[in-house]
Each structure stands twice: as structure tokens, then as C-alpha cells.
C-alpha atoms as a PDB file:
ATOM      1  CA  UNK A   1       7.993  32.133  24.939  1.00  0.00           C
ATOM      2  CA  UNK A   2       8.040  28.472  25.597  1.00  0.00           C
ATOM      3  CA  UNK A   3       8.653  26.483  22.237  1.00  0.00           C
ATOM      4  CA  UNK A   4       5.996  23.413  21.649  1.00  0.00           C
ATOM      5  CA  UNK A   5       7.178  20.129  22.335  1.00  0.00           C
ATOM      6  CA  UNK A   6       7.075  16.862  19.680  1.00  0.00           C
ATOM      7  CA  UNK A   7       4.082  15.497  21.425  1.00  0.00           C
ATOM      8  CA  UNK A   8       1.958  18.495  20.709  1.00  0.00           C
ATOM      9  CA  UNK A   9       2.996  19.379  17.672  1.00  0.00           C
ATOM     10  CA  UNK A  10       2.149  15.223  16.504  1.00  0.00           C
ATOM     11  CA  UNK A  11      -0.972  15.562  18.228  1.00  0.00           C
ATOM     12  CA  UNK A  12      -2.119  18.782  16.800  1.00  0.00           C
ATOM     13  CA  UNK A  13      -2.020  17.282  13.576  1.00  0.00           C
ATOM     14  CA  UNK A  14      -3.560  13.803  14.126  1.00  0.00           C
ATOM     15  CA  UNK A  15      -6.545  16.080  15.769  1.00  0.00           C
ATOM     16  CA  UNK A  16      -6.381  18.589  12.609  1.00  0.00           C
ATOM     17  CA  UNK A  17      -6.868  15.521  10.254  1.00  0.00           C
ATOM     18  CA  UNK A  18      -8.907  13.874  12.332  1.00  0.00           C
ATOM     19  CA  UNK A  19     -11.619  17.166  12.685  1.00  0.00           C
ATOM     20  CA  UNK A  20     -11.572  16.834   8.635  1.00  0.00           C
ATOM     21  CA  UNK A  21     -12.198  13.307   8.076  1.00  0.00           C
ATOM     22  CA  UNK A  22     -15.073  14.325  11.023  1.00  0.00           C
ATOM     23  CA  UNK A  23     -16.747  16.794   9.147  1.00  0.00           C
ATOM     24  CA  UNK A  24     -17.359  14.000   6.529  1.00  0.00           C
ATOM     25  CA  UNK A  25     -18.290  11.098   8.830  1.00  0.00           C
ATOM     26  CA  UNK A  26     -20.847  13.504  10.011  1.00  0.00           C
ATOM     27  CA  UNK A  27     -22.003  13.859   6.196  1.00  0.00           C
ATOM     28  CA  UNK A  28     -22.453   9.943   6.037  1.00  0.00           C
ATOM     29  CA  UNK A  29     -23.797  10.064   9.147  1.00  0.00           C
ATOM     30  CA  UNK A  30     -26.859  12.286   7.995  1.00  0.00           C
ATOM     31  CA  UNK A  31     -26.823  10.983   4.606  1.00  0.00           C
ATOM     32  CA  UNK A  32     -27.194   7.036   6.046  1.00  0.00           C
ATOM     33  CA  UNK A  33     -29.764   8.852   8.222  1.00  0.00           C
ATOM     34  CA  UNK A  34     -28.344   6.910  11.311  1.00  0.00           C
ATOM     35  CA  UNK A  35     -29.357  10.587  13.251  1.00  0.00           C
ATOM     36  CA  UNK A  36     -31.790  13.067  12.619  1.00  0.00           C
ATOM     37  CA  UNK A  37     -30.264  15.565  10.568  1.00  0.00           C
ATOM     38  CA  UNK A  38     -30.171  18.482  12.739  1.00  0.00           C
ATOM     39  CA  UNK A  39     -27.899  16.112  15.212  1.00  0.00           C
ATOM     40  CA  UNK A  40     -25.879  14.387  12.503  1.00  0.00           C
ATOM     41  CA  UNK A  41     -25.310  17.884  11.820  1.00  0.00           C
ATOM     42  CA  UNK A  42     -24.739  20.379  14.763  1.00  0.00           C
ATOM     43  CA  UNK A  43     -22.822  17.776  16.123  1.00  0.00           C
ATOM     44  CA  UNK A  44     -20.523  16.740  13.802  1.00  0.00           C
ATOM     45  CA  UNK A  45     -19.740  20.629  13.635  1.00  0.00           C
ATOM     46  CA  UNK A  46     -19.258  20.683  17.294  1.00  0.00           C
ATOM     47  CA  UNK A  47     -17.020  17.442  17.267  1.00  0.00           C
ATOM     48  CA  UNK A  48     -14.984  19.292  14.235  1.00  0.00           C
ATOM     49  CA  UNK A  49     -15.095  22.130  16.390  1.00  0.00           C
ATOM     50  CA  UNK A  50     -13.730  20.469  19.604  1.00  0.00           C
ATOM     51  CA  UNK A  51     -11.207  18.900  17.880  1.00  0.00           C
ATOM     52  CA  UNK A  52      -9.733  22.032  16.554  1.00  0.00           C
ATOM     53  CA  UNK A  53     -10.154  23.501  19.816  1.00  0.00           C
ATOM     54  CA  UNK A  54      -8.425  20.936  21.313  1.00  0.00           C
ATOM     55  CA  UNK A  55      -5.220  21.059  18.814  1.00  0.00           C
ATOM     56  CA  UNK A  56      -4.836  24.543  20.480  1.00  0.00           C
ATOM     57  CA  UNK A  57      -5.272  23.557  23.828  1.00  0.00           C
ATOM     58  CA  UNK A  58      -2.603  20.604  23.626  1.00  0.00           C
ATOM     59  CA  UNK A  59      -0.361  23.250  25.407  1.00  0.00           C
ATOM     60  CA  UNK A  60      -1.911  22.607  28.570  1.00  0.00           C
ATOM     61  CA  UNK A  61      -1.590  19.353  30.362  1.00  0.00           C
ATOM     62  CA  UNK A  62      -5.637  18.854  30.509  1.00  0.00           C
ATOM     63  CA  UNK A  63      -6.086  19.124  26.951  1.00  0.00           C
ATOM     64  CA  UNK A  64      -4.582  15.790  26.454  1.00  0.00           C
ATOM     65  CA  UNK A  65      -7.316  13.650  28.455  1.00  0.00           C
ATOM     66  CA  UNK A  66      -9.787  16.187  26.365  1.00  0.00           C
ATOM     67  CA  UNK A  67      -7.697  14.482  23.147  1.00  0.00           C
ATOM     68  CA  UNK A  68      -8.302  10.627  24.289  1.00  0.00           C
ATOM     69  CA  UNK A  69     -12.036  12.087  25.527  1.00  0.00           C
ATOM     70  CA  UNK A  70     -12.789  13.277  21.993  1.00  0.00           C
ATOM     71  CA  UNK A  71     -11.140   9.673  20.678  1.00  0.00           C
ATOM     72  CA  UNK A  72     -13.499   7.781  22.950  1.00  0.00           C
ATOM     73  CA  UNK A  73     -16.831   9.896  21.635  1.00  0.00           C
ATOM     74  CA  UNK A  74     -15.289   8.892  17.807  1.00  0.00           C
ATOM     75  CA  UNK A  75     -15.224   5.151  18.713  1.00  0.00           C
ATOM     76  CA  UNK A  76     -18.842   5.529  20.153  1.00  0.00           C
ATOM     77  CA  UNK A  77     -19.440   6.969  16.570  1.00  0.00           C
ATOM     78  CA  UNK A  78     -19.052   3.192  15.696  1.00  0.00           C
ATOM     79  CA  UNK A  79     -22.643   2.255  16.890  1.00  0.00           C
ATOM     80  CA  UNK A  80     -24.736   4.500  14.200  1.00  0.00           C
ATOM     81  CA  UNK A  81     -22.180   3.551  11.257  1.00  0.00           C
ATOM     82  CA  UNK A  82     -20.103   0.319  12.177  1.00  0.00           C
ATOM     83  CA  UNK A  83     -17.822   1.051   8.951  1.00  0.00           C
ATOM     84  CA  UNK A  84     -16.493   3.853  10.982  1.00  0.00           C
ATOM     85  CA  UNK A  85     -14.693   1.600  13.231  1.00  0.00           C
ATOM     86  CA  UNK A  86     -12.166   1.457  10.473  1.00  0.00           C
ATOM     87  CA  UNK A  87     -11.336   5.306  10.796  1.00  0.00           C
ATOM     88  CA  UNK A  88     -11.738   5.289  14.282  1.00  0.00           C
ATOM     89  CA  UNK A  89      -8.975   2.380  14.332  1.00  0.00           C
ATOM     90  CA  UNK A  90      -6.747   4.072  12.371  1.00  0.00           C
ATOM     91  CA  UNK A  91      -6.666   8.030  14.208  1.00  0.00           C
ATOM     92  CA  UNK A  92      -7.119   5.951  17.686  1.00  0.00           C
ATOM     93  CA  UNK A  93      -3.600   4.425  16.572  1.00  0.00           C
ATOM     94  CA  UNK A  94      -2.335   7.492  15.266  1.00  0.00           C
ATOM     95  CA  UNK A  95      -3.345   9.427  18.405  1.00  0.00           C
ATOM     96  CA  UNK A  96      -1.393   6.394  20.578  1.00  0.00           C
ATOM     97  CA  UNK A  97       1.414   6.160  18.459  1.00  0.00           C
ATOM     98  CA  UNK A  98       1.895   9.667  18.201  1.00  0.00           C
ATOM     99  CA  UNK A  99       1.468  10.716  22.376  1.00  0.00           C
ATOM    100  CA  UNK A 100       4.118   7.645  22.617  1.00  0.00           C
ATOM    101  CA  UNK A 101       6.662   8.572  20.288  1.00  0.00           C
ATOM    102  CA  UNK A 102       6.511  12.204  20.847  1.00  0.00           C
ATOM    103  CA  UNK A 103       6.818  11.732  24.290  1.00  0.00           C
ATOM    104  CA  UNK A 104      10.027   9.552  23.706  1.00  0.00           C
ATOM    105  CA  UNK A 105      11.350  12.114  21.511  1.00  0.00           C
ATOM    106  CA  UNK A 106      10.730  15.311  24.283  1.00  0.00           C
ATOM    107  CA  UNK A 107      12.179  13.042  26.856  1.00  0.00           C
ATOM    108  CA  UNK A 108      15.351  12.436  24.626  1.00  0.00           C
ATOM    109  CA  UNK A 109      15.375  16.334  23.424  1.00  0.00           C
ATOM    110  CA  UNK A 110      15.378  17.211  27.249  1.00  0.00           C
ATOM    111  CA  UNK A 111      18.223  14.831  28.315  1.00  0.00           C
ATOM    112  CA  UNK A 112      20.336  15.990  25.645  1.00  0.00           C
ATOM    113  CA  UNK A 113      19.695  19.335  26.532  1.00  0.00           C
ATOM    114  CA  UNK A 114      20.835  18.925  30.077  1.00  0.00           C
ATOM    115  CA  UNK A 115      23.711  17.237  29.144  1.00  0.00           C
ATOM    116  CA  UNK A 116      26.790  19.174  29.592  1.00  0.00           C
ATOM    117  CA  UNK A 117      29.098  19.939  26.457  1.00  0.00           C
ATOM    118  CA  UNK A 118      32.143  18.227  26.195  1.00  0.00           C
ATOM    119  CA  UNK A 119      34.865  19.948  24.548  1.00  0.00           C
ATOM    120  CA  UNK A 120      37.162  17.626  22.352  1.00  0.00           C
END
């Protein structure tokens, strides 16, 4: 069994955190009445459930561009409630930070692994 790598693991939660903080920008959403409420709604639960879906899927290479796809469709949350640009900033930078640095960190984890051991 292949063990996860940092990158997945750090974007698993960002997308985990990010499918909560969802379910209640879909709430404002509906409550603003920016949507009807059967969209604000049923999509906000399918945006919470993409998200989730996509945690799992982070194994696969593909499931990353579905991670920045589903970070795109939360910045284009932005037009019906512009106060959500300030969430949207922050797990945007969170997802960045967090496919940077973990991929950094697996690069690092794999070189070291490859190294031979040296014997003192």
C-alpha cells in the first residue's frame, strides 16, 4: 500500500475545512437571497459534496486540477456575496501555499530517501 504524500495529506485538509466553511456560505447565500433557495441550496450541498469528494481523490494526479477547479467556482462565489472574497482569499492561499510547500517537502522526503546511508 502506497503511503500518502505531504501534498495530499495538506490538501485534504484545506478541502475538508474549506467544504465546512461551504456549507455555511451557502446558508448566507440563501439567507441574503443572492439565489433562489433551492440553488443556494442543492448547490452548496453539491460544492460541500465535491469538495469532500475531492479530498479522497487527491490520490490521483487529476484530482488536483479538480482541487484548483473547485477553488475557481469558490472565487466565482464572489459575484452573489462580494464579502466572500475574503474567504475565498484566504483557502485560495491556503490551497497555494499548501500544493507548494507540500510539494517541497515530498521532493525533500524522496531525495533523502534515495540517498544512500553512510556509515560513520
Amino acid at each position: 500500500m502506497r503511503s500518502s504524500s505531504v501534498r495530499q495529506n495538506l490538501g485534504a485538509i484545506v478541502l475538508g475545512f474549506e467544504s465546512v466553511v461551504m456549507f455555511f456560505a451557502a446558508l448566507v447565500i440563501f439567507g441574503l437571497k443572492a439565489l433562489p433557495a433551492p440553488v443556494a441550496l442543492i448547490g452548496g450541498a453539491v460544492l460541500c459534496l465535491l469538495l469532500l469528494a475531492t479530498a479522497a481523490l487527491l490520490r490521483y494526479p487529476w484530482g488536483y486540477g479538480l482541487g484548483w477547479a473547485l477553488q475557481g467556482v469558490i472565487a466565482l462565489a464572489c459575484i452573489l456575496v462580494p464579502l466572500l472574497a475574503i474567504v475565498a482569499a484566504i483557502f485560495i492561499g491556503l490551497w497555494i501555499y499548501c500544493m507548494v510547500k507540500g510539494a517541497q517537502i515530498d521532493r525533500a522526503n524522496a531525495a533523502a530517501a534515495s540517498a544512500p546511508d553512510i556509515d560513520v
